[in-house]
Protein backbone atom coordinates (compact mmCIF):
# COMPACT_ATOMS: atom_id res chain seq x y z
CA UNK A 1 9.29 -19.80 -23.63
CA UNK A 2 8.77 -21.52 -26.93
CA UNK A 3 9.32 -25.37 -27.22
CA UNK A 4 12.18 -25.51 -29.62
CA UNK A 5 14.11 -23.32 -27.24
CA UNK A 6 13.01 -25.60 -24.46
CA UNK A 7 14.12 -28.47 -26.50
CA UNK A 8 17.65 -27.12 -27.17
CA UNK A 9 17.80 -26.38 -23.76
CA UNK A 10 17.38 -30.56 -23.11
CA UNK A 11 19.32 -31.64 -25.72
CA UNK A 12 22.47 -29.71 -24.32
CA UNK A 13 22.66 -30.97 -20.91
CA UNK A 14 22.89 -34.71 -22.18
CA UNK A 15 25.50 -33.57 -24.35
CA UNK A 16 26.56 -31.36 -21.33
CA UNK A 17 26.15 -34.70 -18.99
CA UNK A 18 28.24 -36.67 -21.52
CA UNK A 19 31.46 -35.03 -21.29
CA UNK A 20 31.07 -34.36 -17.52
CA UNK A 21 30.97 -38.13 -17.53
CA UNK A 22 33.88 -38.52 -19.67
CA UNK A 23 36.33 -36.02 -17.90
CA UNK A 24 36.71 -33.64 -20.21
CA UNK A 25 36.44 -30.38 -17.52
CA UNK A 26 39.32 -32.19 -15.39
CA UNK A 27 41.66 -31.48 -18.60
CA UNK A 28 42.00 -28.11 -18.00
CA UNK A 29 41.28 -26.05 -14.41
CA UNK A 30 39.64 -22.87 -16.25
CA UNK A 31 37.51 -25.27 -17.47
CA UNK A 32 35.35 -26.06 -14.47
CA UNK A 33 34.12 -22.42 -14.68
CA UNK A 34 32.91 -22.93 -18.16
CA UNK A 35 31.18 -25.91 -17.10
CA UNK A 36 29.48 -23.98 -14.54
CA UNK A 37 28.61 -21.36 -16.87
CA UNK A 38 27.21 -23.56 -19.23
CA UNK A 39 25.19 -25.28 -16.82
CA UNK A 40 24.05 -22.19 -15.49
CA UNK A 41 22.42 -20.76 -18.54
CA UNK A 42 21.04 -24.03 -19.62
CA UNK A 43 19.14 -24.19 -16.08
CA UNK A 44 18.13 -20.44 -16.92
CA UNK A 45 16.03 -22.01 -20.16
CA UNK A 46 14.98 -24.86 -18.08
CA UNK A 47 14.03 -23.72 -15.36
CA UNK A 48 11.58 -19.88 -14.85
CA UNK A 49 12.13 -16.84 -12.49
CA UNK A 50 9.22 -17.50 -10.19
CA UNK A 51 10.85 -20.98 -9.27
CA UNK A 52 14.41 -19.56 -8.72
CA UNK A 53 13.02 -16.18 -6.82
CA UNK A 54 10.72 -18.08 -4.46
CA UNK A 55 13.47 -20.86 -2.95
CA UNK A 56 15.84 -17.40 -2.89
CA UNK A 57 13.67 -15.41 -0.85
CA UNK A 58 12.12 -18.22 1.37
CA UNK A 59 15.97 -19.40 2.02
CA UNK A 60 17.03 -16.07 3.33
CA UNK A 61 14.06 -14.85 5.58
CA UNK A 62 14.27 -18.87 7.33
CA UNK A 63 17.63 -17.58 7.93
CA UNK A 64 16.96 -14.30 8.61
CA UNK A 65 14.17 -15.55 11.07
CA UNK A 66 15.64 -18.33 12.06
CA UNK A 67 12.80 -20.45 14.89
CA UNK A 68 9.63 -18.58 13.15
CA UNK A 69 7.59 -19.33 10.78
CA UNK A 70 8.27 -17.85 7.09
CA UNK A 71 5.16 -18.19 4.46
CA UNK A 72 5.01 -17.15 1.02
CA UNK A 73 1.84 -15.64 -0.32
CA UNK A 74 0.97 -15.37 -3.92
CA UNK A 75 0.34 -12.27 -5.19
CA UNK A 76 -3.48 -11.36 -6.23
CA UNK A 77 -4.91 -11.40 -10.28
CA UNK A 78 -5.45 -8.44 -9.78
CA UNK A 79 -2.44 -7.12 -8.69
CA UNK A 80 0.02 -8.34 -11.17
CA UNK A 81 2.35 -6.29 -12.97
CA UNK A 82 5.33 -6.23 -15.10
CA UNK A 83 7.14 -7.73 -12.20
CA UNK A 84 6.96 -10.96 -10.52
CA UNK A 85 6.02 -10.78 -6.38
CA UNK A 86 5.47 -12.33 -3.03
CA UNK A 87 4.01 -11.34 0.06
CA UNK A 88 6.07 -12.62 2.97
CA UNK A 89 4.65 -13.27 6.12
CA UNK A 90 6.61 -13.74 9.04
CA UNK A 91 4.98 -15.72 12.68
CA UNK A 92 6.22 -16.37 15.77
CA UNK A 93 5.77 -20.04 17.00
CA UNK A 94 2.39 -19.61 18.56
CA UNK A 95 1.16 -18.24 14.60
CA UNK A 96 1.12 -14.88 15.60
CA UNK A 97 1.89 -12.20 13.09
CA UNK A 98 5.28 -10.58 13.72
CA UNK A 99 6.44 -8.85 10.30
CA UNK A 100 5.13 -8.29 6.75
CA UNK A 101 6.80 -8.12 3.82
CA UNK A 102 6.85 -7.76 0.13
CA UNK A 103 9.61 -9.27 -2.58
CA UNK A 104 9.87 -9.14 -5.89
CA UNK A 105 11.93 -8.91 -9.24
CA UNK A 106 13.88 -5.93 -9.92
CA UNK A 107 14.72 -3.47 -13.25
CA UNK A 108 13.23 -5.03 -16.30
CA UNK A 109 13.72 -8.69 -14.69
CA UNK A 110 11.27 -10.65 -16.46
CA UNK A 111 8.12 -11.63 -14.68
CA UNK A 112 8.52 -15.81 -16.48
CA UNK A 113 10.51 -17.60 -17.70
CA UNK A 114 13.89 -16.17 -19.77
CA UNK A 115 17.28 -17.27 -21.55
CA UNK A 116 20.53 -15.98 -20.88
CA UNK A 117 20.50 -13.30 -23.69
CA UNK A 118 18.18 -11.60 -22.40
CA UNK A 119 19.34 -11.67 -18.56
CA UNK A 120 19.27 -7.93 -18.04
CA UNK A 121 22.10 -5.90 -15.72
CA UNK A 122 21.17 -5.70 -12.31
CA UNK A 123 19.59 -2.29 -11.97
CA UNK A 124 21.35 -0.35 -9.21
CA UNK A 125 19.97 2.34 -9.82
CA UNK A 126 15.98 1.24 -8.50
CA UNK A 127 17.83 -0.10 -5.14
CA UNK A 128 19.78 2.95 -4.64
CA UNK A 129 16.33 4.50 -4.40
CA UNK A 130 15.07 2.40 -1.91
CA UNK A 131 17.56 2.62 0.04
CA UNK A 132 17.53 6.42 0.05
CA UNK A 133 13.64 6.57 0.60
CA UNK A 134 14.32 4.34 3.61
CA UNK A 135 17.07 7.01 4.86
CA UNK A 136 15.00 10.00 4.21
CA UNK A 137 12.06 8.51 6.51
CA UNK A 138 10.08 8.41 2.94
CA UNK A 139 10.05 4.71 1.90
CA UNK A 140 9.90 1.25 3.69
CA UNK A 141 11.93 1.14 6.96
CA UNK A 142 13.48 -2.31 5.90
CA UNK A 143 15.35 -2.90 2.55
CA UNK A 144 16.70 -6.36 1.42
CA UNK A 145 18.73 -7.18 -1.47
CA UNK A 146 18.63 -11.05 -1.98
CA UNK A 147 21.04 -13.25 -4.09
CA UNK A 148 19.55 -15.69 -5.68
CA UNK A 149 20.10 -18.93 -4.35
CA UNK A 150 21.37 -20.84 -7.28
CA UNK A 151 24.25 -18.19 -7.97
CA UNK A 152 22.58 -17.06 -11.26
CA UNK A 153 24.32 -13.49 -10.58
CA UNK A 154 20.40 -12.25 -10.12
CA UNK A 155 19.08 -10.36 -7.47
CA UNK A 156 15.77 -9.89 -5.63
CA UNK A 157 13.92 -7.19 -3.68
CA UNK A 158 12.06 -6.88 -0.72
CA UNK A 159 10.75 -4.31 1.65
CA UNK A 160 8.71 -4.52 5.00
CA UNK A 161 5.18 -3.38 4.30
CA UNK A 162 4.01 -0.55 6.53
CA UNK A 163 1.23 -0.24 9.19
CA UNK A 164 -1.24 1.86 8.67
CA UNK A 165 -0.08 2.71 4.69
CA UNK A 166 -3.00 3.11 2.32
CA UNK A 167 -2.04 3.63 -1.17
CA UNK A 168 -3.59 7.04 -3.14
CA UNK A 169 -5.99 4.64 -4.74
CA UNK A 170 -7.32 3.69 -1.25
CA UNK A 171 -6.21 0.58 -0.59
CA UNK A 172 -4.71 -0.60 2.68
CA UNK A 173 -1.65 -3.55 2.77
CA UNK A 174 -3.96 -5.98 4.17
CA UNK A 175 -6.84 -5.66 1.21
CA UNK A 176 -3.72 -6.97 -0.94
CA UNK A 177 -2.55 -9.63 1.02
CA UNK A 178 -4.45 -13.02 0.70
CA UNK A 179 -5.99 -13.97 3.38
CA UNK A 180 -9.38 -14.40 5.12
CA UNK A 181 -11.85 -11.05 3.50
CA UNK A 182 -13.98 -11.23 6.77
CA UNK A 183 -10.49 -9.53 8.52
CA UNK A 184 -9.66 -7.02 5.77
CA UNK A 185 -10.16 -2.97 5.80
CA UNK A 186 -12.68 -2.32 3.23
CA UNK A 187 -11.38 0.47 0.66
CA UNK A 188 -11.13 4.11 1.78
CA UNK A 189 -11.04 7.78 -0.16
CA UNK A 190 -7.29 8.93 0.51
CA UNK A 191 -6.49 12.98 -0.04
CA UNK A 192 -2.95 13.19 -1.09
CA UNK A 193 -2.52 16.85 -0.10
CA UNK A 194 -0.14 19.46 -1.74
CA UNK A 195 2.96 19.33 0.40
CA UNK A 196 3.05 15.76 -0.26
CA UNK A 197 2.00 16.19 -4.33
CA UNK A 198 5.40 18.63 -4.87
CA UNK A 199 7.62 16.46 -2.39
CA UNK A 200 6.27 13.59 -5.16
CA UNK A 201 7.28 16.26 -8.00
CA UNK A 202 10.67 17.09 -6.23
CA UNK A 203 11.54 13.46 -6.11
CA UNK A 204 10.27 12.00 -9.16
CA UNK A 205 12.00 14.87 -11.52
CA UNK A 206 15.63 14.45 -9.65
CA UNK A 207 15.49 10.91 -9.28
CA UNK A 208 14.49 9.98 -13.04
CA UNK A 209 10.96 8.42 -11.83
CA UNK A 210 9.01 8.96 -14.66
CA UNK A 211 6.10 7.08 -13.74
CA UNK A 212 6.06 7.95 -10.12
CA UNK A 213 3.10 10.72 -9.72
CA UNK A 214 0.82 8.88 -12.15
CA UNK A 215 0.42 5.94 -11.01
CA UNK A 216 -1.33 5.85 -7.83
CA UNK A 217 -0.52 2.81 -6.64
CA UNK A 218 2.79 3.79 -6.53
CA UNK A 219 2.56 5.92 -3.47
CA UNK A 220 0.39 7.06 -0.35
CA UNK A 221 0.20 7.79 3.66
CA UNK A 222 0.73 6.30 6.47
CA UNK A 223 -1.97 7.45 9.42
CA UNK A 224 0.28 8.62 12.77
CA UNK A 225 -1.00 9.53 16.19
CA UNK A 226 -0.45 12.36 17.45
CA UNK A 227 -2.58 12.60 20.35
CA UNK A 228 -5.65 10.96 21.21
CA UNK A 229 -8.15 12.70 19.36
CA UNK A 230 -5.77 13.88 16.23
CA UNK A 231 -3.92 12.14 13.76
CA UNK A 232 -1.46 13.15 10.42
CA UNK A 233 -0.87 11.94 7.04
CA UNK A 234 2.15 11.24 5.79
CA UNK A 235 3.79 10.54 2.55
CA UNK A 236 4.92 7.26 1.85
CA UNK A 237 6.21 5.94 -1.75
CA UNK A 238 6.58 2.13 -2.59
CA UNK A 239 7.21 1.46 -6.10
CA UNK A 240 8.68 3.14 -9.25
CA UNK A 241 10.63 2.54 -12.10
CA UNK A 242 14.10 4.75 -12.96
CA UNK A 243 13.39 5.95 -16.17
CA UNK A 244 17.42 6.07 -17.85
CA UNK A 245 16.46 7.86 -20.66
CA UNK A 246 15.75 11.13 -18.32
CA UNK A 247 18.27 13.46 -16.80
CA UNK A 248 18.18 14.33 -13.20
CA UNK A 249 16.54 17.71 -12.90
CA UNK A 250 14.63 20.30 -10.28
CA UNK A 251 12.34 22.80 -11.45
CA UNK A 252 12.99 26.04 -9.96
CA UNK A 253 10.61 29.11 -9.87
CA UNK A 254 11.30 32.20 -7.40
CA UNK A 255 8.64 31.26 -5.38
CA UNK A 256 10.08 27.55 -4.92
CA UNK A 257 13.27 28.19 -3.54
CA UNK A 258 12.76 28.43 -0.29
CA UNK A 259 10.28 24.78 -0.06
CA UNK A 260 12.92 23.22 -2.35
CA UNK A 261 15.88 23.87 0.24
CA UNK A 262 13.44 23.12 3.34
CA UNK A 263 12.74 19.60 1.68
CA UNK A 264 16.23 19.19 0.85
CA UNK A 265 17.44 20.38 4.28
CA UNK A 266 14.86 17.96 5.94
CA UNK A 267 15.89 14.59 4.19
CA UNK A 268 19.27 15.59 4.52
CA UNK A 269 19.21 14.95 0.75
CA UNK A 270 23.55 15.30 -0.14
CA UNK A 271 24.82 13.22 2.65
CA UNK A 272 21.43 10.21 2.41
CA UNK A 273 22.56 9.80 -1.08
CA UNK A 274 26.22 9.16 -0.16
CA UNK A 275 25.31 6.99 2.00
CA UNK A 276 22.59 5.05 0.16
CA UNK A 277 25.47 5.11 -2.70
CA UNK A 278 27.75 3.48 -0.15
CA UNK A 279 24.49 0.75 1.13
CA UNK A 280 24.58 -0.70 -2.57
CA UNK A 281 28.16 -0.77 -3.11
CA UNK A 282 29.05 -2.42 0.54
CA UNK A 283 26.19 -5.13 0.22
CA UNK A 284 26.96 -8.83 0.11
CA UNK A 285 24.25 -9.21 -2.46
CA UNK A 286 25.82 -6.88 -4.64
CA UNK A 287 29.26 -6.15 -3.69
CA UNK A 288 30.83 -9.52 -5.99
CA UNK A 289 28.16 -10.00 -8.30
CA UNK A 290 29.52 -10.17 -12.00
CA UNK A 291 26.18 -9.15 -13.25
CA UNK A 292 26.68 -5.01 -12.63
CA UNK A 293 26.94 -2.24 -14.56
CA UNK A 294 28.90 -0.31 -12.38
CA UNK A 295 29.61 2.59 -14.53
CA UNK A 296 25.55 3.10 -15.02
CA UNK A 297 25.38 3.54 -11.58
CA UNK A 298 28.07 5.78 -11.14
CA UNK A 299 27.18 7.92 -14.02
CA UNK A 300 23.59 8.03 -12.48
CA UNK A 301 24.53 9.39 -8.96
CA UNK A 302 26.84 11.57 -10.31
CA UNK A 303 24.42 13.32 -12.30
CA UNK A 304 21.78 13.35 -9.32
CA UNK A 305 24.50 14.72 -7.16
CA UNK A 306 25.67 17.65 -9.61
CA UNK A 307 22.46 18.71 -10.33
CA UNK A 308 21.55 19.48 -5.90
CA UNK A 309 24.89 20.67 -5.69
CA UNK A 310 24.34 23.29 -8.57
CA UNK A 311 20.91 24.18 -7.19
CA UNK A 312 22.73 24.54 -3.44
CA UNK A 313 25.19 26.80 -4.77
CA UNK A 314 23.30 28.68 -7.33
CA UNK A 315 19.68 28.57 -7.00
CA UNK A 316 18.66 30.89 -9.16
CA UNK A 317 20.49 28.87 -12.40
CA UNK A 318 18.05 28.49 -14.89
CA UNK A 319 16.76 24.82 -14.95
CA UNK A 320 18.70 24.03 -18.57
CA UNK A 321 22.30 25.26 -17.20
CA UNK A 322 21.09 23.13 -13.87
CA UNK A 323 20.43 20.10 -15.93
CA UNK A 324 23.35 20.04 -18.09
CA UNK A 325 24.15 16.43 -17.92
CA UNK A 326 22.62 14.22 -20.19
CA UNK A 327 22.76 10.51 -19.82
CA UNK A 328 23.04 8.56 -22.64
CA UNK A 329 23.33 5.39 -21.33
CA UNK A 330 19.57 3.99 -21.54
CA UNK A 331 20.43 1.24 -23.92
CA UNK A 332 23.52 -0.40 -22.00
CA UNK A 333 21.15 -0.73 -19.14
């Protein structure tokens, strides 16, 4: 944030502080609100992201595990990205580990600090995902969408952190979390097989995740036993960016059809994203929040939705009549 913005920022809420002092917002009803809003985006200069996001998401998992005992964990060097995150960890009274989890910023939130103007929409769209990767046994098995705590109309992430999940790079949840290196799983080789490389092909090409497959941080396997002596991989994908510019689309080949409809068939893939549709739309986080581009989202699903419905009635379409749809709505996002 540079200083003369900073020092705007100041000199406003004494002038703001002055005519609370006088009166002047009990002239007029409507104008409490402005005063709110005002004070509001002057606290958005002020004040940074990582301040606001940590009392958010430390308010709602006290609350959310209310008797235990909630710490925040920084997030490693060298694990920082373009967004800001926490690890969460969640004890019972006695200290001992009960949940895991990780929170951070969503859409092109910034990682510091911001000013109004450039508050971005709440992206939708990247929670709609999660939530459908949680319903089609794909993603994290817990989603939460927190408010921020100071009603600044932004929104945080977080999603339990899986047992047993390495990432493709090799490395297991507890190498990231801080913590004492004498307890962590040293860094493995991790075979992402081909079942799981198309089901990462099928997902990233209808869902608009551009960077998806090559980033392998981005995805992974949990280890499941299935009897004593034998154990399975399976797929597991924790981060990704919707990519607006892109149009929903699934690559079809003769051969294909018949994996493309079992994978379909198996997560259920129609009805998961009507009701992942209806998990953003009916959340408390979400549901009064000013801050939404509900139209984005609409036109998003829509698109996602026509293009499985034309490959379910017509499979044999060639890919451009599939993907007819194009969504030009990247720069209202």
């Amino acid at each position: 944030m540079t200083n003369w913005r900073m020092e705007i920022a100041f000199e406003a809420r004494d002038f703001l502080l002055l005519l609370m002092n006088a009166n002047f917002f009990n002239v007029y009803p409507d104008f409490f609100k402005k005063r709110d809003e005002i004070d509001k985006e002057i606290n958005f200069i002020i004040h940074n992201t990582k301040k606001y996001m940590r009392r958010a998401v430390e308010q709602y998992f006290r609350l959310l595990f209310e008797g235990h005992i909630v710490e925040l964990l920084e997030k490693p060097k060298e694990l920082e990205g373009i967004q800001l995150g926490f690890f969460i960890s969640v004890k019972d009274a006695a200290h001992r580990p009960i949940n895991s989890y990780y929170a951070k910023t969503t859409g092109n939130m910034p990682r510091g600090e911001f000013a109004p103007e450039w508050k971005p929409k709440i992206d939708l769209a990247e929670l709609f995902v999660y939530q459908l990767f949680k319903l089609i046994g794909i993603g994290a098995s817990e989603v939460h969408i927190i408010p921020d705590s100071v009603g600044s109309e932004c929104v945080y992430l977080a999603t339990k952190l899986m047992d047993n999940f390495y990432t493709a790079s090799g490395k297991s949840v507890d190498i990231m979390i801080p913590g004492d290196a004498s307890l962590k799983v040293s860094k493995r080789e991790i075979v992402i097989d081909q079942e799981a490389k198309k089901q990462l092909e099928i997902l990233s090409s209808l869902l608009c995740l551009e960077d998806l497959p090559r980033n392998n941080g981005n995805y992974g396997v949990v280890e499941k036993q299935v009897t004593e002596g034998e154990s399975v991989q399976e797929l597991r994908i924790v981060d990704f960016r919707v990519t607006h510019a892109l149009k929903p689309r699934i690559s079809v080949f003769e051969e294909r059809i018949p994996e493309l409809k079992n994978c379909f068939k198996k997560w259920d893939m129609l009805s998961n994203i009507e009701k992942a549709k209806e998990l953003i739309e009916q959340d408390k986080a979400i549901k009064v929040n000013p801050n939404v581009n509900w139209p984005i989202f609409d036109a998003y699903v829509m698109a996602i939705k026509k293009t499985l419905q034309d490959f379910i009635n017509n499979p044999r379409k060639s890919e451009t009549e599939r993907t007819g749809i194009t969504l030009n709505y990247a720069s209202d996002v």
